[in-house]
N, C-alpha and C. Protein backbone atom coordinates (compact mmCIF):
# COMPACT_ATOMS: atom_id res chain seq x y z
N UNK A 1 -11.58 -6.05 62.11
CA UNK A 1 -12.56 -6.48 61.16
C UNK A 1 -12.71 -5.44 60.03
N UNK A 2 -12.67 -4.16 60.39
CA UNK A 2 -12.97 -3.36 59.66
C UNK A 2 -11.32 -3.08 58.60
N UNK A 3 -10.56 -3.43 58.87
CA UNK A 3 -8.98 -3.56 58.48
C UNK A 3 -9.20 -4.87 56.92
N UNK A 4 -9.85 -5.34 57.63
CA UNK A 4 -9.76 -6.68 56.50
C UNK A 4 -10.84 -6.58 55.41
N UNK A 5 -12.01 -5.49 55.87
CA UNK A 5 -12.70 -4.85 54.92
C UNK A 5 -11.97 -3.94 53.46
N UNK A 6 -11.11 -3.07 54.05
CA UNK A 6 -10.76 -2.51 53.34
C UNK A 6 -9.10 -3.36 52.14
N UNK A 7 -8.91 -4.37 52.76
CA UNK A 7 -7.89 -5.39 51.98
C UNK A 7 -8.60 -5.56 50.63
N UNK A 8 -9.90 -5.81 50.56
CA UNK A 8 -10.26 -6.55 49.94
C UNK A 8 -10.27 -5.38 48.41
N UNK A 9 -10.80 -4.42 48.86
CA UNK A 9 -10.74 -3.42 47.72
C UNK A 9 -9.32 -2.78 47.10
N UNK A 10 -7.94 -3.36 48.17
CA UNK A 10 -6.41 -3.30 47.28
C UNK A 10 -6.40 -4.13 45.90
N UNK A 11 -7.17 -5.09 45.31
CA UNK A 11 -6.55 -5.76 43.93
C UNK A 11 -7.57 -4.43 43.10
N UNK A 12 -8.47 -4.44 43.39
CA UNK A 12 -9.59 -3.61 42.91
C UNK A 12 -9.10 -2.72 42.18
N UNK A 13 -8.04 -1.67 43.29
CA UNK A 13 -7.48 -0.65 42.50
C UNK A 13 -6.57 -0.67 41.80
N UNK A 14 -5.83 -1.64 42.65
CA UNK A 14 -4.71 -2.14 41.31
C UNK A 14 -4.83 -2.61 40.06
N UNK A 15 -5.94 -3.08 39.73
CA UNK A 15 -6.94 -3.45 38.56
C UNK A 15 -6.82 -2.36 37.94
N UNK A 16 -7.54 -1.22 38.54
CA UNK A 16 -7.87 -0.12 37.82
C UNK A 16 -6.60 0.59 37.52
N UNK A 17 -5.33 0.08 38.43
CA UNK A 17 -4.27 1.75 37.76
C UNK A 17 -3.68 0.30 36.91
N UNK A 18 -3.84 -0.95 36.86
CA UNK A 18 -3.09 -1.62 35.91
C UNK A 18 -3.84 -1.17 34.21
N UNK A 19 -5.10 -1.40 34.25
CA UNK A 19 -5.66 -1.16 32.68
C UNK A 19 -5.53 0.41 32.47
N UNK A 20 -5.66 1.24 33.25
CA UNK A 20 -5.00 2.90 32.84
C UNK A 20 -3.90 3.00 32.49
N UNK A 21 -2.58 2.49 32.68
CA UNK A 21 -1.35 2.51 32.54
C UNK A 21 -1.04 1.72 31.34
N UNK A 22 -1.41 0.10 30.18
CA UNK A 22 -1.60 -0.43 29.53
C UNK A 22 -2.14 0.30 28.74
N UNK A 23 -3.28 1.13 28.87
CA UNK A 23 -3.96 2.29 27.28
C UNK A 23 -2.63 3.08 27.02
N UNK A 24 -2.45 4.00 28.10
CA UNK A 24 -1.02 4.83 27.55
C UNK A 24 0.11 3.91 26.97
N UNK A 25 0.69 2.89 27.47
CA UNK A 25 1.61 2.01 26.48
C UNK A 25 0.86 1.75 25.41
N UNK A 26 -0.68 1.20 25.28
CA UNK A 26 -0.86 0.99 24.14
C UNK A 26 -1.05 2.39 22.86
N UNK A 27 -1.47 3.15 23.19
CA UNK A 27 -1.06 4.70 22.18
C UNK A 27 0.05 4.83 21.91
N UNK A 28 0.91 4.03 23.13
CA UNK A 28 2.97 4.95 22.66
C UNK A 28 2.74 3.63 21.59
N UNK A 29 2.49 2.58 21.91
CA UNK A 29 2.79 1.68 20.69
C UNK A 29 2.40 2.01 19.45
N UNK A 30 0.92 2.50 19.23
CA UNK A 30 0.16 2.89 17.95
C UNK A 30 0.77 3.99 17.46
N UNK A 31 1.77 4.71 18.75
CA UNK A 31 1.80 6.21 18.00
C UNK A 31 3.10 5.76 17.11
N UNK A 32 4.13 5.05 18.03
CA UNK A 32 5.61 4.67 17.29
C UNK A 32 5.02 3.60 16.37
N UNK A 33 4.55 2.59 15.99
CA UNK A 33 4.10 2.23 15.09
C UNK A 33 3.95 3.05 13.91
N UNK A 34 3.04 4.17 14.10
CA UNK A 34 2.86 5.38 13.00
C UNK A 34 4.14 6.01 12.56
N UNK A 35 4.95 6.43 13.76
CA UNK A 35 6.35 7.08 13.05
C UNK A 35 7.25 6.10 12.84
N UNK A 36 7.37 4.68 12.70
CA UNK A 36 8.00 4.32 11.98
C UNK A 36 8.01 3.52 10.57
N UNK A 37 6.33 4.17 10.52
CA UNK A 37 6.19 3.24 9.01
C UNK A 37 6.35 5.42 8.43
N UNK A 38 6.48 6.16 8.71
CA UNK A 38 6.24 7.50 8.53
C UNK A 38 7.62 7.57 7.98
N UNK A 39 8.54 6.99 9.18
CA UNK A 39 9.97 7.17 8.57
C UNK A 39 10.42 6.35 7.68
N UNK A 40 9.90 4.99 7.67
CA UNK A 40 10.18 3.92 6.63
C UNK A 40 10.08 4.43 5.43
N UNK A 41 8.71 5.15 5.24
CA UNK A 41 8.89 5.44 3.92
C UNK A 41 9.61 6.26 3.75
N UNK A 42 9.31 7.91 4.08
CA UNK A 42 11.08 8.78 3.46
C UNK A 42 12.39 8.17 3.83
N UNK A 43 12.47 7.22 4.42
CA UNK A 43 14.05 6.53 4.34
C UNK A 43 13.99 5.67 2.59
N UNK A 44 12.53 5.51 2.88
CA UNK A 44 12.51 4.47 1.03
C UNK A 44 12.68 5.21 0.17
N UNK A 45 11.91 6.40 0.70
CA UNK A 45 12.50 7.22 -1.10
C UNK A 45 14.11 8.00 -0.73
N UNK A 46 14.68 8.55 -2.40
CA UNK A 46 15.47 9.37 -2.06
C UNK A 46 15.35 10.10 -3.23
N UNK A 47 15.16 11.54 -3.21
CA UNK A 47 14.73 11.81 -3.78
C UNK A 47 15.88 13.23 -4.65
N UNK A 48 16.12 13.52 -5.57
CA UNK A 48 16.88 14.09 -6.53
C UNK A 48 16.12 15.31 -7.40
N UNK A 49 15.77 16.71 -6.96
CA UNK A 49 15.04 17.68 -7.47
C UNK A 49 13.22 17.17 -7.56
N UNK A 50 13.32 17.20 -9.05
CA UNK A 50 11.60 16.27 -8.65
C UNK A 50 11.30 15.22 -8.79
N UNK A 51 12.51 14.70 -8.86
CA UNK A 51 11.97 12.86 -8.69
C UNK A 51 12.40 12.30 -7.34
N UNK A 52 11.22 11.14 -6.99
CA UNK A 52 11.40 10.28 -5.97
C UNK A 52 12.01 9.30 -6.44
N UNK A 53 12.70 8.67 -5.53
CA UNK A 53 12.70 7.07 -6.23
C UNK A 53 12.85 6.04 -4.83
N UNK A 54 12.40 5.18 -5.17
CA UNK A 54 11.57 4.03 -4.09
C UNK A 54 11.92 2.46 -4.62
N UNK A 55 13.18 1.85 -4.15
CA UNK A 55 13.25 0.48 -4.37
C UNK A 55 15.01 1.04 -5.71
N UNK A 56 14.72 0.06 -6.25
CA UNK A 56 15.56 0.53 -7.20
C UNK A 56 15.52 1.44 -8.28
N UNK A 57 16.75 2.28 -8.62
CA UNK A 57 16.19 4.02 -9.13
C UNK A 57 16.09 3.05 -10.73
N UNK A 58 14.79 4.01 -11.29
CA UNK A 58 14.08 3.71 -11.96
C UNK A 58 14.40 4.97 -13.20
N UNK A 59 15.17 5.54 -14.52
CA UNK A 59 14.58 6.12 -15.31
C UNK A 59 13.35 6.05 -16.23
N UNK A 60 12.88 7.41 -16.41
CA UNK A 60 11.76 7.03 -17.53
C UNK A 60 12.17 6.84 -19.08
N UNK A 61 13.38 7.17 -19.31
CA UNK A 61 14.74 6.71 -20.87
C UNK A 61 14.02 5.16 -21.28
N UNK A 62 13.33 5.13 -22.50
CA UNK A 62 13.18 3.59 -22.55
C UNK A 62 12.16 3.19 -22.05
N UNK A 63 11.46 3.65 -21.72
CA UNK A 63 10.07 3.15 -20.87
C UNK A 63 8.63 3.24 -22.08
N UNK A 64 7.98 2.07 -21.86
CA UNK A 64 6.97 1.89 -22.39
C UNK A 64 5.71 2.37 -22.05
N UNK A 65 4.81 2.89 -23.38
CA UNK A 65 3.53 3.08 -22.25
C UNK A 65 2.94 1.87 -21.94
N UNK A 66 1.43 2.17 -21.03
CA UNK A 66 0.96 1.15 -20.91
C UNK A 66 0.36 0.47 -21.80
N UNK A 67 -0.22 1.30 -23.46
CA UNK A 67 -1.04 0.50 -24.44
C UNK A 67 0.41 -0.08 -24.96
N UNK A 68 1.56 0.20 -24.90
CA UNK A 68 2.51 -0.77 -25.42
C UNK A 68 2.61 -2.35 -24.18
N UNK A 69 2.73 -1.61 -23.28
CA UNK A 69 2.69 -3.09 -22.30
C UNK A 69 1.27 -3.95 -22.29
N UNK A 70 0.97 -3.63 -23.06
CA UNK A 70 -0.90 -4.28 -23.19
C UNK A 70 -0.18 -5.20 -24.09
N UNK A 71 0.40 -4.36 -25.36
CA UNK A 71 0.60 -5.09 -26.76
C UNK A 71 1.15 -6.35 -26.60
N UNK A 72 1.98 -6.18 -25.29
CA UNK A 72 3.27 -7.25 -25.17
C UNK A 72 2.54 -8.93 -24.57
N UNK A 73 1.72 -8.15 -23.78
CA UNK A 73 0.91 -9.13 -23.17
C UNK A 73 -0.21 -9.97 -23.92
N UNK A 74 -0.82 -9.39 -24.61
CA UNK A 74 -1.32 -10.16 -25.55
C UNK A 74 -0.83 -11.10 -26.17
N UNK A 75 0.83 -11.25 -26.57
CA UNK A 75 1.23 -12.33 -27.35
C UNK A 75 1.83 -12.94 -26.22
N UNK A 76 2.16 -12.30 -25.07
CA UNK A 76 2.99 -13.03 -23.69
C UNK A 76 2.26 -13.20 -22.52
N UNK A 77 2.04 -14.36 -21.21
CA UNK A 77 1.32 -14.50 -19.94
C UNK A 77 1.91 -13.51 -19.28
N UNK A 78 3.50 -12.71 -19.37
CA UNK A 78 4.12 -11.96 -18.45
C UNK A 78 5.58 -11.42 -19.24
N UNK A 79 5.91 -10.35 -18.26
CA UNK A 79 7.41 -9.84 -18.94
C UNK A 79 7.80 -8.89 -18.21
N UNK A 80 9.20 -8.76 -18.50
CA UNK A 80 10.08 -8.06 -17.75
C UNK A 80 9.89 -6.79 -18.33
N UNK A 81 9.33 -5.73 -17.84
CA UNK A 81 9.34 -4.33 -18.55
C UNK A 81 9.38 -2.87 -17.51
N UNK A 82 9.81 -1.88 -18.15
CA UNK A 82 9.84 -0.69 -17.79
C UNK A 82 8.71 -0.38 -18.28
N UNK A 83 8.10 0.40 -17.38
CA UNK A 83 6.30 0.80 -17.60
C UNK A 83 6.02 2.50 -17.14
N UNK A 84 5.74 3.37 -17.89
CA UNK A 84 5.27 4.76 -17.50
C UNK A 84 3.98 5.17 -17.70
N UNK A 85 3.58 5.94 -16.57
CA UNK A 85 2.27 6.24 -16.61
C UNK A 85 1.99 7.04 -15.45
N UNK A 86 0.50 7.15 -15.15
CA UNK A 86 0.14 8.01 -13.94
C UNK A 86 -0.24 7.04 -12.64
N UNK A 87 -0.17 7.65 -12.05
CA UNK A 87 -0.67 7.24 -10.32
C UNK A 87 -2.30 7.12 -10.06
N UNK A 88 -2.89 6.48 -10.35
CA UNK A 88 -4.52 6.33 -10.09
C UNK A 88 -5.05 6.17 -9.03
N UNK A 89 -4.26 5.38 -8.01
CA UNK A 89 -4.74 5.26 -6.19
C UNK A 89 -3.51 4.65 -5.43
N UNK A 90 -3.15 4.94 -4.50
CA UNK A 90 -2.48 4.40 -3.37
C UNK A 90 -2.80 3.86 -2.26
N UNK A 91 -2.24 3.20 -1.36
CA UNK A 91 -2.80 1.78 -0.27
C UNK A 91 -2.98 3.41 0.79
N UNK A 92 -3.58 3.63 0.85
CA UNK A 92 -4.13 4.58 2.24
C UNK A 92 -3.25 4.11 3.42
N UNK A 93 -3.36 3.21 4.00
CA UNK A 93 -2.90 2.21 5.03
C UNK A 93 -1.43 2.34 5.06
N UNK A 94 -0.52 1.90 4.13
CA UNK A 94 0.73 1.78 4.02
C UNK A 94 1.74 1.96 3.05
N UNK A 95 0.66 2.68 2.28
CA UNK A 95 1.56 2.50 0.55
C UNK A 95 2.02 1.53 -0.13
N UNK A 96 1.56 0.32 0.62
CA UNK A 96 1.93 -1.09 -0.05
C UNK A 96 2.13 -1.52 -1.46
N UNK A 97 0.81 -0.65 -2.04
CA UNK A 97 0.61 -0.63 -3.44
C UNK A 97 0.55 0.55 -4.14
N UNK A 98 0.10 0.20 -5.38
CA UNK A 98 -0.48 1.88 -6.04
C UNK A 98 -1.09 1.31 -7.35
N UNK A 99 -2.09 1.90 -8.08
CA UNK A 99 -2.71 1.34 -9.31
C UNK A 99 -2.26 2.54 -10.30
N UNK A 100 -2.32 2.00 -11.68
CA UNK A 100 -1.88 2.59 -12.72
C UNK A 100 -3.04 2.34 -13.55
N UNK A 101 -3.58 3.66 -14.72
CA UNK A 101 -5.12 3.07 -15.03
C UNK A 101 -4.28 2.58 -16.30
N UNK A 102 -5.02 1.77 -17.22
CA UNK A 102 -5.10 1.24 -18.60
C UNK A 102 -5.90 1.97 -19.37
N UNK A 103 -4.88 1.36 -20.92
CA UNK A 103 -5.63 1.87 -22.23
C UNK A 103 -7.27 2.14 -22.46
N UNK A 104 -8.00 0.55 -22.28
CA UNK A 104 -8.91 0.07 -22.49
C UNK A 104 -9.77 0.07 -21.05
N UNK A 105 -9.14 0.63 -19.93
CA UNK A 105 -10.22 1.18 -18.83
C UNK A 105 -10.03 0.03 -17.87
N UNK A 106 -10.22 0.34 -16.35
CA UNK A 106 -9.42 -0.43 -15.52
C UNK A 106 -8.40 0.06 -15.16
N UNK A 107 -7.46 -0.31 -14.26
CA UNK A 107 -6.52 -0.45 -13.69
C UNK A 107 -5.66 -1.12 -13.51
N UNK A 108 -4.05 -1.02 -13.69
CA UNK A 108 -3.15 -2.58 -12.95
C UNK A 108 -2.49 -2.05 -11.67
N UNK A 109 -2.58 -3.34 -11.20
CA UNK A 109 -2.26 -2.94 -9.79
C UNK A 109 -0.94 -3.29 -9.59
N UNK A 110 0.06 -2.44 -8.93
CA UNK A 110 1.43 -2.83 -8.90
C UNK A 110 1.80 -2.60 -7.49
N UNK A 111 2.57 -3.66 -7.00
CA UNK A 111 3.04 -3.97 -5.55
C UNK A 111 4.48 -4.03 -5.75
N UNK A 112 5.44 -4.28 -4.59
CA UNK A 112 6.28 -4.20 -4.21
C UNK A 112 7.03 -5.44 -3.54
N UNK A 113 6.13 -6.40 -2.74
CA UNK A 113 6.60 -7.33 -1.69
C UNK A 113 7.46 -6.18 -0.71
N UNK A 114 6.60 -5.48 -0.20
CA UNK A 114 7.18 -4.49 0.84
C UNK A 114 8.23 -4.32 0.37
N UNK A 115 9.63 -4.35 -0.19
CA UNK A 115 10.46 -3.96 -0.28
C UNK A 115 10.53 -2.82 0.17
N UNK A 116 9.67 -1.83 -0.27
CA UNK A 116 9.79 -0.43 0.08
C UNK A 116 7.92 0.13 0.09
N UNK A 117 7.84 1.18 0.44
CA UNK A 117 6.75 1.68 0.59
C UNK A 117 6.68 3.39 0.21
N UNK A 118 5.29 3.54 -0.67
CA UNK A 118 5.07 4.54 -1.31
C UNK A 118 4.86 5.85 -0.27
N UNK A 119 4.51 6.82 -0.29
CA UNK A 119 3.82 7.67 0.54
C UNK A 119 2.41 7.36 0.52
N UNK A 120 1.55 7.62 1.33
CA UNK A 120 0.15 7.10 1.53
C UNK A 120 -1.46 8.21 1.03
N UNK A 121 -0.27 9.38 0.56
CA UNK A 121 -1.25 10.26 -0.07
C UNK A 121 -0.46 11.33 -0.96
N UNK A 122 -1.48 12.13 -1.80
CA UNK A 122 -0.37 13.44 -2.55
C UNK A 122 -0.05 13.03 -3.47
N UNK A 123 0.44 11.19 -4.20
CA UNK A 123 1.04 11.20 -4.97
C UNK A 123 0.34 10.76 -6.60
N UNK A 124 -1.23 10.76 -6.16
CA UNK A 124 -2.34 10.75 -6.95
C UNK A 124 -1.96 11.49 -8.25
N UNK A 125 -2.21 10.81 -9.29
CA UNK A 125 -2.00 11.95 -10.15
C UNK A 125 -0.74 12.27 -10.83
N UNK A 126 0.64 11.72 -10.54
CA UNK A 126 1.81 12.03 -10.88
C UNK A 126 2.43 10.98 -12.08
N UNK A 127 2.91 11.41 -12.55
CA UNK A 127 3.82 10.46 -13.57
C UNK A 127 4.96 9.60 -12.91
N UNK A 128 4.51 8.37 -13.58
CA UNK A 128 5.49 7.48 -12.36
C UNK A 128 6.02 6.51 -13.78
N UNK A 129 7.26 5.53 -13.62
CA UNK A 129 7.53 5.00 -13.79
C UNK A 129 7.74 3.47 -12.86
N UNK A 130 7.64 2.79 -13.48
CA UNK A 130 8.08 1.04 -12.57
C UNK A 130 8.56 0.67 -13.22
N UNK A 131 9.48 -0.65 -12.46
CA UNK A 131 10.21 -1.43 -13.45
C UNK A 131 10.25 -2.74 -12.62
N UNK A 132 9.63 -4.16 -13.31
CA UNK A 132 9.84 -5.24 -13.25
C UNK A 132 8.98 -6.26 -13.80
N UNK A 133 8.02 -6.70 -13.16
CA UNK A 133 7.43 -8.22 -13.85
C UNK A 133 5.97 -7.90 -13.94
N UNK A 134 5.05 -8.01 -15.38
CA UNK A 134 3.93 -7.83 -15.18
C UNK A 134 3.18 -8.90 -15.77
N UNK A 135 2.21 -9.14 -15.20
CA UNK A 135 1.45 -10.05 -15.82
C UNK A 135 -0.08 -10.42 -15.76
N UNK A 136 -0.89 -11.29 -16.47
CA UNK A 136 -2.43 -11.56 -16.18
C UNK A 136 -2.35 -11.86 -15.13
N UNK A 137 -3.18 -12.02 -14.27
CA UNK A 137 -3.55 -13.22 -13.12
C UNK A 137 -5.10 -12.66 -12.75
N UNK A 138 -5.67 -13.98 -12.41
CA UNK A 138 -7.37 -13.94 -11.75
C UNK A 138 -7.34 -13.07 -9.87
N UNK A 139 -7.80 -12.46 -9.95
CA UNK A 139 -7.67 -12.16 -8.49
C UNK A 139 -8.80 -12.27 -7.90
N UNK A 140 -9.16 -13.18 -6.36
CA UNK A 140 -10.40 -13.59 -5.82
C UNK A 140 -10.96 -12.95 -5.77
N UNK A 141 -12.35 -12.82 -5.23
CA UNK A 141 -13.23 -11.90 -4.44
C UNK A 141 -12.13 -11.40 -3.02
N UNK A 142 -11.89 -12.35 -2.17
CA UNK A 142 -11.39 -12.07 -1.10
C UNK A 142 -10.32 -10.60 -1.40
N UNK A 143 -9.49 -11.01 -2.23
CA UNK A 143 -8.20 -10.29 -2.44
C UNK A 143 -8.67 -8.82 -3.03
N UNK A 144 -9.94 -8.81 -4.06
CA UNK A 144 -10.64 -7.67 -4.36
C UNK A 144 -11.02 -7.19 -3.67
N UNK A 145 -11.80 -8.13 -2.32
CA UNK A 145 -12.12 -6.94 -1.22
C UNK A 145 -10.98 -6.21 -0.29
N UNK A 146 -10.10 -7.11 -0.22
CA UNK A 146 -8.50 -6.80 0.79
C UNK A 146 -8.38 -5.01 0.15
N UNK A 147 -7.74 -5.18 -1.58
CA UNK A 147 -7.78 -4.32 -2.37
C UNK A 147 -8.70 -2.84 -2.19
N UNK A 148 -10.09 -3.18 -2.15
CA UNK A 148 -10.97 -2.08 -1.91
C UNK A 148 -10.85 -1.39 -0.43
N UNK A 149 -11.15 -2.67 0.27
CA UNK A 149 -10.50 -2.15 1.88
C UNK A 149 -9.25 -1.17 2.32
N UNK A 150 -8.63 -1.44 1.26
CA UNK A 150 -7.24 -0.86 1.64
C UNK A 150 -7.39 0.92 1.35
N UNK A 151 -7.84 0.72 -0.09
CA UNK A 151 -8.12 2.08 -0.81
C UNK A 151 -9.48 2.62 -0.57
N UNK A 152 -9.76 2.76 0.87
CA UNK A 152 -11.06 3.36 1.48
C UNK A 152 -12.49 2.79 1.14
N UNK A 153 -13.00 1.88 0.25
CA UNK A 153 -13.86 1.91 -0.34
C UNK A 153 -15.17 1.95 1.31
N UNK A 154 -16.04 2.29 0.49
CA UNK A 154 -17.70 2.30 1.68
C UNK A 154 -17.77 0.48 1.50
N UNK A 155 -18.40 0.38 2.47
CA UNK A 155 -18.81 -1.22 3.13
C UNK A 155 -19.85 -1.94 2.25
N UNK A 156 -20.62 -1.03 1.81
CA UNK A 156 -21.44 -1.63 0.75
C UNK A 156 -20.59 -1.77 -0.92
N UNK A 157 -19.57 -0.98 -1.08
CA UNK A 157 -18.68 -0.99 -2.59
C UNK A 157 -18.23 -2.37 -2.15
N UNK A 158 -17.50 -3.14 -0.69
CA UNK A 158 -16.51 -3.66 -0.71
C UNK A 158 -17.38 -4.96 -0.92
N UNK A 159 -18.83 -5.08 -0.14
CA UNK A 159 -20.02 -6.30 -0.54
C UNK A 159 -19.83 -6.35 -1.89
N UNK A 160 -20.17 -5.63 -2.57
CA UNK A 160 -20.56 -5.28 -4.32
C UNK A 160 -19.81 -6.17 -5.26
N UNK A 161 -18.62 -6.35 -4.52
CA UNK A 161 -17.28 -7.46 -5.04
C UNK A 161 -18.00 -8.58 -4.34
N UNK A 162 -18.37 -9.77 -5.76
CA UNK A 162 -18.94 -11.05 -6.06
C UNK A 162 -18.38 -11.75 -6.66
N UNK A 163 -17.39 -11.38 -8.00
CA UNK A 163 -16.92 -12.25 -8.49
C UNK A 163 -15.51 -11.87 -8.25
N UNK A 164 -14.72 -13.25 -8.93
CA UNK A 164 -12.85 -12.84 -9.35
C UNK A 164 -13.02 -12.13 -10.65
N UNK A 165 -11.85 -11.61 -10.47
CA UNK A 165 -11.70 -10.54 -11.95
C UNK A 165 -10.14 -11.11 -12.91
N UNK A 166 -10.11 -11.06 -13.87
CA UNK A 166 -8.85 -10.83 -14.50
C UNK A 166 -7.86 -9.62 -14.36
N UNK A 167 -7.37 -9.29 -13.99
CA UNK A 167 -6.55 -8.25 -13.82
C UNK A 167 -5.24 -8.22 -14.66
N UNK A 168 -4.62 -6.80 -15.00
CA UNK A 168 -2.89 -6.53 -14.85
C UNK A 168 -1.90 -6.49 -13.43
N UNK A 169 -1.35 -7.06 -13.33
CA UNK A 169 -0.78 -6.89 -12.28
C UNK A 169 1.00 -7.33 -12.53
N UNK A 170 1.63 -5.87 -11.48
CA UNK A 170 2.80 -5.65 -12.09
C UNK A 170 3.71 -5.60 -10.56
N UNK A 171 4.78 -6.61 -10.29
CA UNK A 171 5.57 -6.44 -9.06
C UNK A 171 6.72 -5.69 -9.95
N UNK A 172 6.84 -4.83 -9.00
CA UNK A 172 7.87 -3.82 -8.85
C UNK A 172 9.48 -3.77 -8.39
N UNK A 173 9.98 -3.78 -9.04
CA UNK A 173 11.78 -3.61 -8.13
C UNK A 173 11.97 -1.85 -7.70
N UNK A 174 11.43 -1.21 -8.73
CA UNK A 174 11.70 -0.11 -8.37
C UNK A 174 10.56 1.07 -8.81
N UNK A 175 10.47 2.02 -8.28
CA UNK A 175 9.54 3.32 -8.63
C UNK A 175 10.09 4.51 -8.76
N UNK A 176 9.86 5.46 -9.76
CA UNK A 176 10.22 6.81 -9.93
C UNK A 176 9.06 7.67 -10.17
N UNK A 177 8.66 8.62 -9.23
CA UNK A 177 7.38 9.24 -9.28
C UNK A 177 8.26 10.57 -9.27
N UNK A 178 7.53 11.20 -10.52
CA UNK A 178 7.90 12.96 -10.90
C UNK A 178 6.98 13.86 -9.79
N UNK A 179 7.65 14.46 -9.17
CA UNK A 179 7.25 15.77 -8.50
C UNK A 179 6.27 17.06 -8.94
């Protein structure tokens, strides 16, 4: 009797060494997760004294500023252009993105379609070049908050976003950020 007492507490423990053993796989997952978006990106860049380059190599030879890519847009919805300027914020998270500020105040936001991925800090501040498609577009509330979320904002900044905005927004083939 006392044999069949103690049966009962075998799933019990096995319970317990099953969810202890599942946390450690789940950290090796979060941790390799981390080193391979860590390596993704320096496999994305390659980099040549002080320039990076990320996606397709990008010179700054020929490159417009941004009050010239303003100009263009005004008479055009979009265009194919080489664009130079500085680094204003990066996707914290993944480097997905990065913003470039404007003439007239604001920001455009330029993505990638993952193709490749930026570094996720450090590169604040640097002279970068892009090259590919930029254009107007309305961007939701939702997507403004995605946006703020990404780039740290506090919980009350990310509420604060009520309306859609007009934006610049520029997909990327390639990036060249100066060292």
């Amino acid at each position: 009797m006392m044999m069949k007492k103690y049966w009962m507490f075998v799933p019990a423990i096995m319970g317990l060494v099953a969810c202890n053993s599942g946390g450690a796989e789940e950290a090796n997952a979060d941790n390799a997760e981390t080193t391979s978006t860590e390596v993704a990106q320096s496999e994305d860049a390659m980099s040549t004294g002080e320039l990076m380059y990320f996606g397709d190599t990008v010179t700054f030879e020929n490159a417009v500023s941004t009050e010239e890519m303003m100009a263009v847009l005004n008479e055009n919805d979009s265009a194919q252009l080489k664009v130079k300027g500085e680094i204003s914020a990066v996707c914290t998270k993944k480097g997905c993105w990065m913003s470039m500020p404007l003439p007239q105040g604001g920001d455009m936001h330029v993505s990638y379609n993952y193709e490749f991925l930026l570094p996720t800090g450090g590169i604040e501040g640097k002279e970068v070049v892009v090259e590919g498609q930029v254009k107007k577009v309305v961007h939701s509330v939702e997507y403004l908050r995605h946006l703020a979320e990404d780039a740290g904002k506090s919980p009350e900044e990310i509420q604060a976003i009520v309306e859609p905005k007009t934006k610049v927004s520029f997909l990327a083939t390639g990036v060249t950020i100066k060292s």
